[in-house]
N, C-alpha and C. Protein backbone atom coordinates (compact mmCIF):
# COMPACT_ATOMS: atom_id res chain seq x y z
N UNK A 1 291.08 262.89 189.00
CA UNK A 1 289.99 263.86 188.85
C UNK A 1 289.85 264.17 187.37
N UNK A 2 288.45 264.10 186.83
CA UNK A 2 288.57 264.26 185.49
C UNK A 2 288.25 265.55 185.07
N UNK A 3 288.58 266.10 183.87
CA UNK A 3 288.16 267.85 183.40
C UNK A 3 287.34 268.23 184.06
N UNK A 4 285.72 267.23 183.91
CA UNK A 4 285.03 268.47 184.55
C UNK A 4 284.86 268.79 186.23
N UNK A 5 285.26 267.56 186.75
CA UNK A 5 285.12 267.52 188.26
C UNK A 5 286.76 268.76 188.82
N UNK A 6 287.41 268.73 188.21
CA UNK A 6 288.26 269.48 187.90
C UNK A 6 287.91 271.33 187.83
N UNK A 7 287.20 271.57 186.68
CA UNK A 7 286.33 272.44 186.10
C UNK A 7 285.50 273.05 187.43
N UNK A 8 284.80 272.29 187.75
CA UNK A 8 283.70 272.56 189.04
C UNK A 8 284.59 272.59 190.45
N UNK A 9 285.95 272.06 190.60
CA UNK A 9 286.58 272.39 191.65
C UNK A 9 287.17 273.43 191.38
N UNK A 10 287.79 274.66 190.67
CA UNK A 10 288.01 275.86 190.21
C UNK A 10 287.03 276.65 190.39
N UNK A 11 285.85 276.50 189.77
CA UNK A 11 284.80 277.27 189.53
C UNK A 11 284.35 277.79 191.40
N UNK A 12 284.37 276.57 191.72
CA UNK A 12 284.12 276.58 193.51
C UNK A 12 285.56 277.64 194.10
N UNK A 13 286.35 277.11 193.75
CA UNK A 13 287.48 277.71 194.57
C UNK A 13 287.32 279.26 193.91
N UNK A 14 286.98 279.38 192.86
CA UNK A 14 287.02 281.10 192.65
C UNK A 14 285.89 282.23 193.27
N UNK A 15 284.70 281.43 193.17
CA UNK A 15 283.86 281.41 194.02
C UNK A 15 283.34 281.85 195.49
N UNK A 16 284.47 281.31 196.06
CA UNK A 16 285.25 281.16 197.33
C UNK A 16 285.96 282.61 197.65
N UNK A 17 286.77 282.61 197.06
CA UNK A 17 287.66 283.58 196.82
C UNK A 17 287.32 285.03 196.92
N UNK A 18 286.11 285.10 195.96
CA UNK A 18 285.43 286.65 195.45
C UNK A 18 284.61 286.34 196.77
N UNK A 19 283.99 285.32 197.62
CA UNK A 19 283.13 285.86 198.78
C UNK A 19 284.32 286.26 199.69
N UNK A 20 285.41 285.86 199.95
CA UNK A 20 286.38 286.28 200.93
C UNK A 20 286.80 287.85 200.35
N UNK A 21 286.98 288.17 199.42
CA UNK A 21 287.49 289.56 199.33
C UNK A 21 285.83 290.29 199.68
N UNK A 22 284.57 289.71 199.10
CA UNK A 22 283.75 291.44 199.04
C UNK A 22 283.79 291.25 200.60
N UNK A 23 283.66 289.95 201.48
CA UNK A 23 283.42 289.73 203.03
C UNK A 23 284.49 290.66 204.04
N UNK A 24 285.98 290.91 203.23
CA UNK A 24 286.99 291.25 203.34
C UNK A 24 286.83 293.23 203.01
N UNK A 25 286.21 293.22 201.84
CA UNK A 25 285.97 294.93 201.59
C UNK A 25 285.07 295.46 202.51
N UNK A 26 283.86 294.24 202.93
CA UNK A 26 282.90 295.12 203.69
C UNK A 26 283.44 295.38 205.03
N UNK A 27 284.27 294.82 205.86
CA UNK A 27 285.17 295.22 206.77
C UNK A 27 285.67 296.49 206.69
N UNK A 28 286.85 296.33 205.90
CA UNK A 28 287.13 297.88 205.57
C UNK A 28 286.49 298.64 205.57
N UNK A 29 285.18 298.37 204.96
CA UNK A 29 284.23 299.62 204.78
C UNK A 29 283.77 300.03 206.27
N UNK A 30 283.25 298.94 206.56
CA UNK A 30 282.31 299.21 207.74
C UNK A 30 282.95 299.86 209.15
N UNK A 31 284.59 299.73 209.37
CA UNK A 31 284.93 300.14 210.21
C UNK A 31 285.40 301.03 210.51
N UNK A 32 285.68 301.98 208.95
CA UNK A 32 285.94 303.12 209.04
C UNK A 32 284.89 303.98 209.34
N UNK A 33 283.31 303.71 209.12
CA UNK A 33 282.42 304.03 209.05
C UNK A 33 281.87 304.58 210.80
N UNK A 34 282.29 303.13 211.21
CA UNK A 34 281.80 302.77 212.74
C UNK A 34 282.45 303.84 213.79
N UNK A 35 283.69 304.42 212.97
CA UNK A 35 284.96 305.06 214.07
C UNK A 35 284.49 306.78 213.50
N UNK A 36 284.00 306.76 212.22
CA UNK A 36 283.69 308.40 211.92
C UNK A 36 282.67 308.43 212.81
N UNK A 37 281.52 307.20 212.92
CA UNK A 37 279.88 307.86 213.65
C UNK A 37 281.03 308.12 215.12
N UNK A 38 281.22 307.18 215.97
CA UNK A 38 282.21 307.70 217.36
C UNK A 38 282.57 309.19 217.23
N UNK A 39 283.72 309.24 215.82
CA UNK A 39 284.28 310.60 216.23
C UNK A 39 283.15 311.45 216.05
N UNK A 40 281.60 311.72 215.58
CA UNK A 40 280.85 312.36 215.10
C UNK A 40 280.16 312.75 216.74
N UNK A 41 280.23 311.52 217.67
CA UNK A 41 279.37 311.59 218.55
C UNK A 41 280.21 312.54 220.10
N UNK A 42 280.54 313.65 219.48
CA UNK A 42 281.23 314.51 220.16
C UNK A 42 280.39 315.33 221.43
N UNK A 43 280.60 315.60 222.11
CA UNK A 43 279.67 316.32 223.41
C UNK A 43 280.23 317.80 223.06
N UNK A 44 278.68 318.56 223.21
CA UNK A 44 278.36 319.93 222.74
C UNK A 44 277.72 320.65 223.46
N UNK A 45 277.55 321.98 223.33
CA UNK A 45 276.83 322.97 224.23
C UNK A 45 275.45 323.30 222.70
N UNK A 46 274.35 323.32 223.60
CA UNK A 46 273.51 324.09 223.35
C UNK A 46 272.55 324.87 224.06
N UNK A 47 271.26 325.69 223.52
CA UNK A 47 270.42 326.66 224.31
C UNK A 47 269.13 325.91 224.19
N UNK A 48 268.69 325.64 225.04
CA UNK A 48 266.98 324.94 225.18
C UNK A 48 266.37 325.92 225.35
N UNK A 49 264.67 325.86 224.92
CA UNK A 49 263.51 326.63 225.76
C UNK A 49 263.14 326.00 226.36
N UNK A 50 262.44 325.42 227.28
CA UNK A 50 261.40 324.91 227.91
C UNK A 50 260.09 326.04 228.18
N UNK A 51 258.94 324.80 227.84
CA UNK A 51 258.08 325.38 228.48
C UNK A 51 257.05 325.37 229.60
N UNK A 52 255.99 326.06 230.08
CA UNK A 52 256.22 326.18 231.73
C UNK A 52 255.45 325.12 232.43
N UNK A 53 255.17 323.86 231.81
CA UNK A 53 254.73 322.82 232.25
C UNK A 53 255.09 321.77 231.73
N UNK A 54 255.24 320.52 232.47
CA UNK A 54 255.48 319.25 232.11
C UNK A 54 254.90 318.23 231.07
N UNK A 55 255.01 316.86 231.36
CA UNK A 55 253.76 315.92 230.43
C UNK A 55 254.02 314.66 230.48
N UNK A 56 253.15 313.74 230.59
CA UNK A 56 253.35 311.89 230.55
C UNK A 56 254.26 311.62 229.50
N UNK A 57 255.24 310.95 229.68
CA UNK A 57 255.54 310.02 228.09
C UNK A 57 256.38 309.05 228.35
N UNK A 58 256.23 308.20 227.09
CA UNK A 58 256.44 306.81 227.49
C UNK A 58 258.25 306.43 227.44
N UNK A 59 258.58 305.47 228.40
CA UNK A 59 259.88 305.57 228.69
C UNK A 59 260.35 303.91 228.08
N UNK A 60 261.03 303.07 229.04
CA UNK A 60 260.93 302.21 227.66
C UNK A 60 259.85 301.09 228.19
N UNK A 61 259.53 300.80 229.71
CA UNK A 61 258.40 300.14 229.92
C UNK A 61 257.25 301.12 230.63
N UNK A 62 257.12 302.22 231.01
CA UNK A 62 256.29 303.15 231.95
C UNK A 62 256.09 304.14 231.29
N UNK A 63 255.58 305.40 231.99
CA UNK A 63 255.52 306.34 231.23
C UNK A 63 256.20 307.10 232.84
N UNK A 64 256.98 308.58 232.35
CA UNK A 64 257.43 309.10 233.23
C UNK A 64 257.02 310.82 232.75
N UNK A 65 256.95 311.68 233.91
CA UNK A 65 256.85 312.59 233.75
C UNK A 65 257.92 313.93 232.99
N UNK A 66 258.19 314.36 232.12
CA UNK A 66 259.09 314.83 231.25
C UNK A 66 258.75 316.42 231.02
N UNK A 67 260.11 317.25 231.10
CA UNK A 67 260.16 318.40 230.36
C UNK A 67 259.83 318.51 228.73
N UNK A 68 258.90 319.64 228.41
CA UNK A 68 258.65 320.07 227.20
C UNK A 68 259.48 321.40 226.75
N UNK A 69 259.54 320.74 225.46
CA UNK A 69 260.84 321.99 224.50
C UNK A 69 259.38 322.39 223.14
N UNK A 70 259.42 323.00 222.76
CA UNK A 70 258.43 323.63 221.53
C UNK A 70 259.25 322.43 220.66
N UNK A 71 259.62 321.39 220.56
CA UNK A 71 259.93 320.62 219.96
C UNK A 71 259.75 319.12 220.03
N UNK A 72 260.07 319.15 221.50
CA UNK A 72 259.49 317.28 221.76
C UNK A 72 260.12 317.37 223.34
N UNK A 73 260.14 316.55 224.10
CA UNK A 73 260.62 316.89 225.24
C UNK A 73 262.18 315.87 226.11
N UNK A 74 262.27 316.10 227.36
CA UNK A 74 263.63 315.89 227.53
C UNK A 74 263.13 315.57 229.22
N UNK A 75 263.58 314.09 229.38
CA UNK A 75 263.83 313.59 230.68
C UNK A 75 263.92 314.37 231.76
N UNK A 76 264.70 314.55 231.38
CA UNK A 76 265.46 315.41 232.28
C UNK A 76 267.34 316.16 232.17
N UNK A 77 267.03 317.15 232.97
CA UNK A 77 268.89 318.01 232.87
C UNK A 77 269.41 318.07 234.22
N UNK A 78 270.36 317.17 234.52
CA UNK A 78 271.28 317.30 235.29
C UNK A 78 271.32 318.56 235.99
N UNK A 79 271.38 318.77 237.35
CA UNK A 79 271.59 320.19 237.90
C UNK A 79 270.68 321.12 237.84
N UNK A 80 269.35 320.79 236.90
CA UNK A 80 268.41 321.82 236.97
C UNK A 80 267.25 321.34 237.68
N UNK A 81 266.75 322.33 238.24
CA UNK A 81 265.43 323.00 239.10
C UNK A 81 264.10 323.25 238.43
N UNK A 82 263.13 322.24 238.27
CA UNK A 82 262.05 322.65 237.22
C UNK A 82 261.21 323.52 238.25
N UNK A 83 260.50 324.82 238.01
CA UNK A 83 259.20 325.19 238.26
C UNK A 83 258.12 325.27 237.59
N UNK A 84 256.98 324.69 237.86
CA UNK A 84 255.95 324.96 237.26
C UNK A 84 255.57 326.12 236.79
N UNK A 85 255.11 326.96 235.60
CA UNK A 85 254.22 328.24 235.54
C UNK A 85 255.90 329.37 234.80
N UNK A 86 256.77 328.67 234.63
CA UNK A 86 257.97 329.33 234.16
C UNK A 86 258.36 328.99 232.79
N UNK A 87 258.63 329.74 232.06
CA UNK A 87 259.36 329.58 230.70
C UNK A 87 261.18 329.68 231.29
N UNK A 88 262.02 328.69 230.57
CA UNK A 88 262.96 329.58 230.70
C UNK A 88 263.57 329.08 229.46
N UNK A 89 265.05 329.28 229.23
CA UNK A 89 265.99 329.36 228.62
C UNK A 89 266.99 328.90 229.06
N UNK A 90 267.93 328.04 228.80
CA UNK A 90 268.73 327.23 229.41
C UNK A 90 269.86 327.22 228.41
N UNK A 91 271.26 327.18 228.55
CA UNK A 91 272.11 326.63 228.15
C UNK A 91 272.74 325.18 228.88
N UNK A 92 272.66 324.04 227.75
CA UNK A 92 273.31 322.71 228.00
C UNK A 92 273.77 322.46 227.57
N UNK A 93 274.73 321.11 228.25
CA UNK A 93 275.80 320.47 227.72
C UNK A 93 275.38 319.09 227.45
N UNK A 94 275.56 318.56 226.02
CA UNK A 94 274.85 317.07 225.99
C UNK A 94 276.04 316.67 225.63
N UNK A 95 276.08 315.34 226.74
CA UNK A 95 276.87 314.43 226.85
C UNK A 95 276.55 312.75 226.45
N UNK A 96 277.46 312.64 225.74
CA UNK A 96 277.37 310.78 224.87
C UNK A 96 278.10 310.14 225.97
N UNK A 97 276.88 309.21 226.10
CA UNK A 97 277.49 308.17 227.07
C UNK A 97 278.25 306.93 226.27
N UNK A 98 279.42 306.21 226.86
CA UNK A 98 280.59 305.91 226.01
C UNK A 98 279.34 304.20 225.96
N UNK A 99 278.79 304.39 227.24
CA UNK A 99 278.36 302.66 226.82
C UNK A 99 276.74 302.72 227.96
N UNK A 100 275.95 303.20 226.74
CA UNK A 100 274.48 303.86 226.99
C UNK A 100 274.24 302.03 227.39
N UNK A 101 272.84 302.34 228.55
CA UNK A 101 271.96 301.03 228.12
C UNK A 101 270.85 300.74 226.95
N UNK A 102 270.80 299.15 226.53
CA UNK A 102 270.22 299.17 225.51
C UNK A 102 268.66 299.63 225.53
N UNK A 103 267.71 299.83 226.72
CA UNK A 103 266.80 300.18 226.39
C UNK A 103 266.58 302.02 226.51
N UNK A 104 268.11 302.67 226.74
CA UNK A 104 267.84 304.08 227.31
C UNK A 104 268.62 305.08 226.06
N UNK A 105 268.71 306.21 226.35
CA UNK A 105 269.33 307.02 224.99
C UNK A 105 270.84 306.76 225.83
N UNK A 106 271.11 307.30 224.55
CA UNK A 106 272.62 307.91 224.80
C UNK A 106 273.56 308.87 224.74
N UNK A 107 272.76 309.38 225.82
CA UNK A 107 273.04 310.89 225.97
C UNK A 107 272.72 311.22 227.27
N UNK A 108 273.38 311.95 227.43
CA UNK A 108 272.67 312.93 229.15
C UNK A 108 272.82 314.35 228.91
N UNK A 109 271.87 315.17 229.39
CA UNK A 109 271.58 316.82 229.54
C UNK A 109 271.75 317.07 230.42
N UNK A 110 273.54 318.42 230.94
CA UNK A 110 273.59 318.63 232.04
C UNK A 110 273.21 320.16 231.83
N UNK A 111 273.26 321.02 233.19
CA UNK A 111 272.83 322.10 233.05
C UNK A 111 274.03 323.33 233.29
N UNK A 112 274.60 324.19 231.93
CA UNK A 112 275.34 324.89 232.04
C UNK A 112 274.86 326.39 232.73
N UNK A 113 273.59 326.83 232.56
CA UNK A 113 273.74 328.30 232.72
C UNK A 113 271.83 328.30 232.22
N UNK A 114 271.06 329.21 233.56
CA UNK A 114 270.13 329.52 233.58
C UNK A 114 270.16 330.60 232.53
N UNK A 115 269.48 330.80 231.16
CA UNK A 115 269.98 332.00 230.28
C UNK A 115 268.91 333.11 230.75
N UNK A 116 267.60 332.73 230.91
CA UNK A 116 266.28 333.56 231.75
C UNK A 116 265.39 332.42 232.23
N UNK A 117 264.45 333.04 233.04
CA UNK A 117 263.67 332.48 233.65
C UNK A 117 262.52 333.07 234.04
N UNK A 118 261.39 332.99 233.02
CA UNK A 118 260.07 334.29 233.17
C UNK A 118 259.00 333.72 233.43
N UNK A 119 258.07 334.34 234.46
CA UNK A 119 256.87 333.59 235.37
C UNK A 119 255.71 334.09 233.54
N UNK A 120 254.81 333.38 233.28
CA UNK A 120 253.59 332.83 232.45
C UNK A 120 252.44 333.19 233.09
N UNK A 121 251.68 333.96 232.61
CA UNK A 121 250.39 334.89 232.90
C UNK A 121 249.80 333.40 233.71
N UNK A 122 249.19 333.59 235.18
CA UNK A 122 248.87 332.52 235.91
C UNK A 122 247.53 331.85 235.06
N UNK A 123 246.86 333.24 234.50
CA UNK A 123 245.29 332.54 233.83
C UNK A 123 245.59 332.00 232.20
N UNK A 124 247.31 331.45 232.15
CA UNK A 124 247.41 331.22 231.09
C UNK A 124 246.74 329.65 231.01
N UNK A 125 246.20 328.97 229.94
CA UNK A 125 245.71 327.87 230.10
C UNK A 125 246.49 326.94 229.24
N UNK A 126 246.63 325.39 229.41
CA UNK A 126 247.36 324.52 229.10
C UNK A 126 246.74 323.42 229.19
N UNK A 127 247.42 322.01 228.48
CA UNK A 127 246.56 321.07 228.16
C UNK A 127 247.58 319.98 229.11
N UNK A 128 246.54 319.10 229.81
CA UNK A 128 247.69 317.83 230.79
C UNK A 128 247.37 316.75 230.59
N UNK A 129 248.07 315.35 229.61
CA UNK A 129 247.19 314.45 229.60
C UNK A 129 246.86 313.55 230.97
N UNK A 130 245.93 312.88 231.51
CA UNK A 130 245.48 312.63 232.60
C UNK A 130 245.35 310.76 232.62
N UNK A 131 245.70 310.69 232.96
CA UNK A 131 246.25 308.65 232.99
C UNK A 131 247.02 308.15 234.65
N UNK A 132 246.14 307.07 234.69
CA UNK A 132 246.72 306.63 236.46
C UNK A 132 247.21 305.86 236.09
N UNK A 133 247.34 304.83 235.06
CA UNK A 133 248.61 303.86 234.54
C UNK A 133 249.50 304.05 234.14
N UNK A 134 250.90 304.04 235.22
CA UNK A 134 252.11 304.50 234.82
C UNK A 134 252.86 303.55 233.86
N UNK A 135 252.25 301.97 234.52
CA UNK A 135 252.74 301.07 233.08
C UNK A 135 252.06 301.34 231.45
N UNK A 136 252.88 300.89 230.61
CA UNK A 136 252.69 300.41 229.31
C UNK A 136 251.83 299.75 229.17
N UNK A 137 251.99 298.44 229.70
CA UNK A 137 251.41 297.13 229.59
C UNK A 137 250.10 297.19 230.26
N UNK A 138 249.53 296.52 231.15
CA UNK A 138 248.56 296.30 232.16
C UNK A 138 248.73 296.93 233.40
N UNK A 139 248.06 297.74 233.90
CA UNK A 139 247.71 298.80 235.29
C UNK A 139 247.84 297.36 236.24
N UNK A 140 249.16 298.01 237.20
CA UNK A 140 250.22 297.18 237.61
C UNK A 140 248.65 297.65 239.66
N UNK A 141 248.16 296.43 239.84
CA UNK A 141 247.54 296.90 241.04
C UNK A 141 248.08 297.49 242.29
N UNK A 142 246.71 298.43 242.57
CA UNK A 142 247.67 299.12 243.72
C UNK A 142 248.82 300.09 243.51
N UNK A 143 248.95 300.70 242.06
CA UNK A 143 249.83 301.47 241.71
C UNK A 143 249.59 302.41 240.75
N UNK A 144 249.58 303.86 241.04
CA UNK A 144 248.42 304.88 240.20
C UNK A 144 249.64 306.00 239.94
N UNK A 145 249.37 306.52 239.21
CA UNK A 145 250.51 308.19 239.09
C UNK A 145 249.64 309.01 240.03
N UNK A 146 249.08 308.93 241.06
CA UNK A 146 247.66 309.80 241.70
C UNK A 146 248.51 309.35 242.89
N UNK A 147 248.20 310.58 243.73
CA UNK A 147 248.21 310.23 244.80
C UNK A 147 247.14 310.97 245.40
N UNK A 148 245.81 311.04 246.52
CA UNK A 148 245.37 312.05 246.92
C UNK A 148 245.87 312.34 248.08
N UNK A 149 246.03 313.35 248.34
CA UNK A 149 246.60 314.35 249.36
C UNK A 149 245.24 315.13 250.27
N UNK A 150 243.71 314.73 249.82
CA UNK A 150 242.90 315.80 250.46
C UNK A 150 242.60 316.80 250.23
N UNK A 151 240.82 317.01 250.26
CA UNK A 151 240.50 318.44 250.32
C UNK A 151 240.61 318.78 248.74
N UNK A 152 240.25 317.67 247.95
CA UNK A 152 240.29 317.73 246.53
C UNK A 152 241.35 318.22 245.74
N UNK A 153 242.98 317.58 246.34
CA UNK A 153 244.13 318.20 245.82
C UNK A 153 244.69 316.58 245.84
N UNK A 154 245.39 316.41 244.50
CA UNK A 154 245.92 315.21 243.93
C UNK A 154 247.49 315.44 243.52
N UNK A 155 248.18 314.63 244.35
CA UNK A 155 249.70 314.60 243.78
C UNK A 155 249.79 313.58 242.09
N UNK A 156 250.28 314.35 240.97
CA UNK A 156 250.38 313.63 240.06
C UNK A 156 251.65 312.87 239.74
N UNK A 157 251.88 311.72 239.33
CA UNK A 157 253.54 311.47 239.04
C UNK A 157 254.56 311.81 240.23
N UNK A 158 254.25 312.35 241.97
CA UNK A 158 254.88 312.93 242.34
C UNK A 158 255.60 314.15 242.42
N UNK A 159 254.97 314.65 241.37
CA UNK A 159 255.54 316.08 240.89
C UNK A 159 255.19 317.12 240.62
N UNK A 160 254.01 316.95 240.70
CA UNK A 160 252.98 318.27 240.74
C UNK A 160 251.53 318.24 241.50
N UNK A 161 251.37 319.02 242.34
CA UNK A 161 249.88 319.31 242.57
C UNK A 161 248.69 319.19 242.00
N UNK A 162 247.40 318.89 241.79
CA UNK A 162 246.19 319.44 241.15
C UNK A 162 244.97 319.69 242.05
N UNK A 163 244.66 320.66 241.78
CA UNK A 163 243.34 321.00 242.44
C UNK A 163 242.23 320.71 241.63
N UNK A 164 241.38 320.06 241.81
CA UNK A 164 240.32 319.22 241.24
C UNK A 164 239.04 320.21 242.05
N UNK A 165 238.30 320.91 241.29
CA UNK A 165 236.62 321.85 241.81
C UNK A 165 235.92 320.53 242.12
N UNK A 166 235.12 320.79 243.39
CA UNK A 166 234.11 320.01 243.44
C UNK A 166 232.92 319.35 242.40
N UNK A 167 232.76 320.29 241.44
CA UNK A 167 231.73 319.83 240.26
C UNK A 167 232.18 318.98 239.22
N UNK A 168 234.03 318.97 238.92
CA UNK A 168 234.83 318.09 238.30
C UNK A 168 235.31 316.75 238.96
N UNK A 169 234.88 316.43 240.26
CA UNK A 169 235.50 315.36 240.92
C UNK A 169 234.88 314.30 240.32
N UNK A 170 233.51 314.36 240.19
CA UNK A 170 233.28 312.77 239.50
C UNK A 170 233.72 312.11 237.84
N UNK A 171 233.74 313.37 237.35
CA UNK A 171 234.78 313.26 235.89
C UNK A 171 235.96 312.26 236.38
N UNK A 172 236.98 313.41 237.18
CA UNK A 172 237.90 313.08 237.68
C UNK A 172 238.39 311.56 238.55
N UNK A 173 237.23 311.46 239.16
CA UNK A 173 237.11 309.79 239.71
C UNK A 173 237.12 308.96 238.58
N UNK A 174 236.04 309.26 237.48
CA UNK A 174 236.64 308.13 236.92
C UNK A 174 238.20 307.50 235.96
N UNK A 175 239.14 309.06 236.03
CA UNK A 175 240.70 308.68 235.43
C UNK A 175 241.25 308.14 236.67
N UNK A 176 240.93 308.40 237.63
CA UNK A 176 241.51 307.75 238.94
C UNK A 176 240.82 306.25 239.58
N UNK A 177 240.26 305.95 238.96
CA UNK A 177 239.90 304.58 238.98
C UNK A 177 240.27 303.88 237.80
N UNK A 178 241.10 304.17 236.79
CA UNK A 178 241.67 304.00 235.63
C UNK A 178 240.05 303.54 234.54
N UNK A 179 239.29 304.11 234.70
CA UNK A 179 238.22 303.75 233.65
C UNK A 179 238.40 304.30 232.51
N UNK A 180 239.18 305.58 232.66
CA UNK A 180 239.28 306.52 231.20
C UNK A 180 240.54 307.19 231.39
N UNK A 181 241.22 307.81 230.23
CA UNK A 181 241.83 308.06 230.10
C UNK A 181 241.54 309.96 230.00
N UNK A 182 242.32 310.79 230.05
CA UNK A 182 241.39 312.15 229.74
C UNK A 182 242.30 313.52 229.38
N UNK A 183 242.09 314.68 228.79
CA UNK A 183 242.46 316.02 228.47
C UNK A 183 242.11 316.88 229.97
N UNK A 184 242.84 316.91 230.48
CA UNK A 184 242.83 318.09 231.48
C UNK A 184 243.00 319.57 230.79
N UNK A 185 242.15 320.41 231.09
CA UNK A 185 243.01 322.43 230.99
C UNK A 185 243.65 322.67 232.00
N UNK A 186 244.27 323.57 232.16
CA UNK A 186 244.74 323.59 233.76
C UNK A 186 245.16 325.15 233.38
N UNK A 187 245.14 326.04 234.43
CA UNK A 187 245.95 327.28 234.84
C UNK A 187 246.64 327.12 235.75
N UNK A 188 247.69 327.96 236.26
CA UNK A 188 249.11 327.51 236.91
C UNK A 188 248.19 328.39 238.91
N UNK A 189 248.83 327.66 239.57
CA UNK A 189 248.43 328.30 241.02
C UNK A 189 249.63 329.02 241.38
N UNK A 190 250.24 328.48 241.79
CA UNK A 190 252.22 328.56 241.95
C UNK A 190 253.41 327.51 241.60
N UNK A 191 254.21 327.44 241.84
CA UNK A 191 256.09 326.65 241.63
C UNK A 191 255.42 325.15 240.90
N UNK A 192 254.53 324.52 242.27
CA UNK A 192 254.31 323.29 242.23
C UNK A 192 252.75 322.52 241.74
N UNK A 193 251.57 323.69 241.89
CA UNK A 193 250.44 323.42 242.00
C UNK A 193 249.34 324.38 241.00
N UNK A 194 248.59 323.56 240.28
CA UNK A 194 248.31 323.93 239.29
C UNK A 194 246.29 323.42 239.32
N UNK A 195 245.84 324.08 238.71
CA UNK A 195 244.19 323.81 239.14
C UNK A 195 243.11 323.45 238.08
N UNK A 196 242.56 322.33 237.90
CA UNK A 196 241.98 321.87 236.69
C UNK A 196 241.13 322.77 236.27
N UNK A 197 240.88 323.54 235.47
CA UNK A 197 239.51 324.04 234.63
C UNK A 197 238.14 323.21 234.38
N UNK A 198 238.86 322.22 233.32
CA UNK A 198 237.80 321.63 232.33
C UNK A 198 238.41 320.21 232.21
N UNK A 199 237.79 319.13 232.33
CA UNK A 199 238.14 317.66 231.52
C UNK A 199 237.43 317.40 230.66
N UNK A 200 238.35 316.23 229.66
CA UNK A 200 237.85 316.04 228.13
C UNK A 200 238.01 314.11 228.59
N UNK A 201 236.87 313.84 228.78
CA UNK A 201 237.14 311.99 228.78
C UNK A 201 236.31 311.47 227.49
């Protein structure tokens, strides 16, 4: 082997070397890193508001019906009882799941302690967005968040009532034929059932 082939086999081997140590530091680095986020991801108590109605949102292929916080909203809490037309106050316990699925959070909200629970002036008014496509993708046939029940009363998502006025039904036909999408008002009736005002298509 002559000097420089020599020369260039050094140069390589040192080369070599400095990628095995930084390849070697970023280890170190990274795994101490990986074990603080774990110890970070500790399960805690906190106090929620909710407020006294629900709302569509998108899940990781559908959209599902979800609790609202004056902040953004929450699947759902373990052990709790939603009513329509109620504010309450809640103390929870959020729990890290050790091995979440990849398309879901990782976390679960159980329910420690009702803190209050106060009924909302019935003629209070509120906004519902109004959509019969529970998919993401393409309105899956034969499959609506609507159900009618009769007598101009519509199960939404399964989970709530609506009373639809006779002078709003043809608005209303057309989110239930999925032609439009729309802004409902609504005031609260009772627990489960709630009564359109006004639509915005």
């Amino acid at each position: 082997m002559n000097q420089t082939n020599r020369d260039v086999y050094k140069g390589d081997k040192i080369f070599n070397m400095k990628k095995m140590m930084i390849c070697c530091l970023a280890l170190v680095l990274i795994f101490p890193l990986n074990s603080l986020a774990q110890k970070q991801k500790k399960n805690y108590t906190m106090e929620v508001s909710l407020l006294p109605y629900k709302s569509p949102t998108n899940d990781a292929f559908f959209k599902v019906m979800s609790l609202r916080t004056p902040v953004g909203s929450m699947d759902m809490i373990q052990g709790f009882e939603f009513e329509w037309g109620f504010e309450y106050q809640l103390l929870v316990k959020v729990v890290f799941l050790k091995e979440p699925m990849a398309d879901a959070s990782d976390r679960e909200y159980h329910l420690k302690k009702v803190i209050s629970k106060v009924a909302v002036d019935p003629n209070e008014h509120f906004s519902l967005y109004l959509d019969a496509n529970i998919y993401l993708g393409s309105p899956e046939p034969g499959v609506s968040a609507f159900q009618d029940l009769g007598n101009g009363i519509f199960k939404y998502y399964d989970d709530v009532e609506i009373e639809v006025p006779e002078q709003l039904l043809p608005d209303f036909q057309l989110i239930l034929d999925g032609q439009f999408q729309g802004i409902g008002t609504f005031t609260f009736v009772n627990s489960n059932r709630i009564h359109l005002e006004s639509i915005d298509i």
